[in-house]
Protein backbone atom coordinates (compact mmCIF):
# COMPACT_ATOMS: atom_id res chain seq x y z
CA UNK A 1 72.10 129.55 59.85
CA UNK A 2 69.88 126.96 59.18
CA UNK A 3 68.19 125.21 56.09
CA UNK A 4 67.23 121.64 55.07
CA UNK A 5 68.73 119.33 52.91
CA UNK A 6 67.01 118.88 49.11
CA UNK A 7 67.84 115.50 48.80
CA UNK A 8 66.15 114.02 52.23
CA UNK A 9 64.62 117.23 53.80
CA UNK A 10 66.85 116.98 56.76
CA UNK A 11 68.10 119.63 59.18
CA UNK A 12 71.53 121.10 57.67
CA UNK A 13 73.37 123.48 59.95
CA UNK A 14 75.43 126.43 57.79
CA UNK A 15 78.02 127.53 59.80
CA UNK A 16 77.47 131.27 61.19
CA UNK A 17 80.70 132.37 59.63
CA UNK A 18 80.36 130.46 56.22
CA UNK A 19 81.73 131.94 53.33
CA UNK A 20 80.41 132.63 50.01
CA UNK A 21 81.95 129.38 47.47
CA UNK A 22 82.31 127.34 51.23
CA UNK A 23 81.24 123.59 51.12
CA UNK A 24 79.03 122.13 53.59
CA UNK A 25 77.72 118.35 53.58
CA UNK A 26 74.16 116.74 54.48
CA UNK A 27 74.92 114.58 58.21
CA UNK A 28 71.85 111.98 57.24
CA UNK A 29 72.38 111.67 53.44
CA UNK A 30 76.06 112.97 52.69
CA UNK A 31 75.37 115.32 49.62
CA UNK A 32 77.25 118.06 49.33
CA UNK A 33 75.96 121.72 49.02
CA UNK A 34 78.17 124.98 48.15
CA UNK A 35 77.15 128.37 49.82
CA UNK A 36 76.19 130.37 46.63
CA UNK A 37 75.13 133.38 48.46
CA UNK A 38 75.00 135.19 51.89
CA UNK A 39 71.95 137.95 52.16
CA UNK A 40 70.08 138.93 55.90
CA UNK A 41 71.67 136.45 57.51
CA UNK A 42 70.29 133.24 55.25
CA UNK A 43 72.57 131.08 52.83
CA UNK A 44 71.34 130.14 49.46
CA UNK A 45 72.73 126.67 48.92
CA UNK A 46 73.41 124.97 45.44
CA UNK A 47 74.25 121.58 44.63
CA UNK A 48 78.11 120.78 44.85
CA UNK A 49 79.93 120.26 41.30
CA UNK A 50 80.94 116.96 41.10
CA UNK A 51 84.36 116.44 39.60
CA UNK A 52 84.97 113.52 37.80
CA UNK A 53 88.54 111.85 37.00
CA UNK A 54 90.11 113.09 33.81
CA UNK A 55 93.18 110.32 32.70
CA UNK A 56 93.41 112.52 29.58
CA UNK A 57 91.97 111.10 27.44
């Protein structure tokens, strides 16, 4: 499956057996996208949560 990136518009290759919740990362611009959904053989992507440190405060 193939898309593009929303950051730099480049090519980003979704693996044919992807899962739904699976991570998959831009090769030109590194951001990271999480498969939110699997339909006819296309994968809607969503931008990765990023997690931040938590020293409990």
């Amino acid at each position: 499956m193939n898309t593009s990136c929303n950051e730099c518009g480049a090519g980003l290759a979704v693996p044919d057996d992807a899962i739904v919740g699976e991570l998959v990362s831009c090769k030109d611009c590194s951001s990271e996208y999480e498969v939110a959904e699997i339909s006819n053989g296309t994968a809607l992507l969503k931008a990765a949560e990023k997690v931040g440190e938590d020293w409990g405060e």
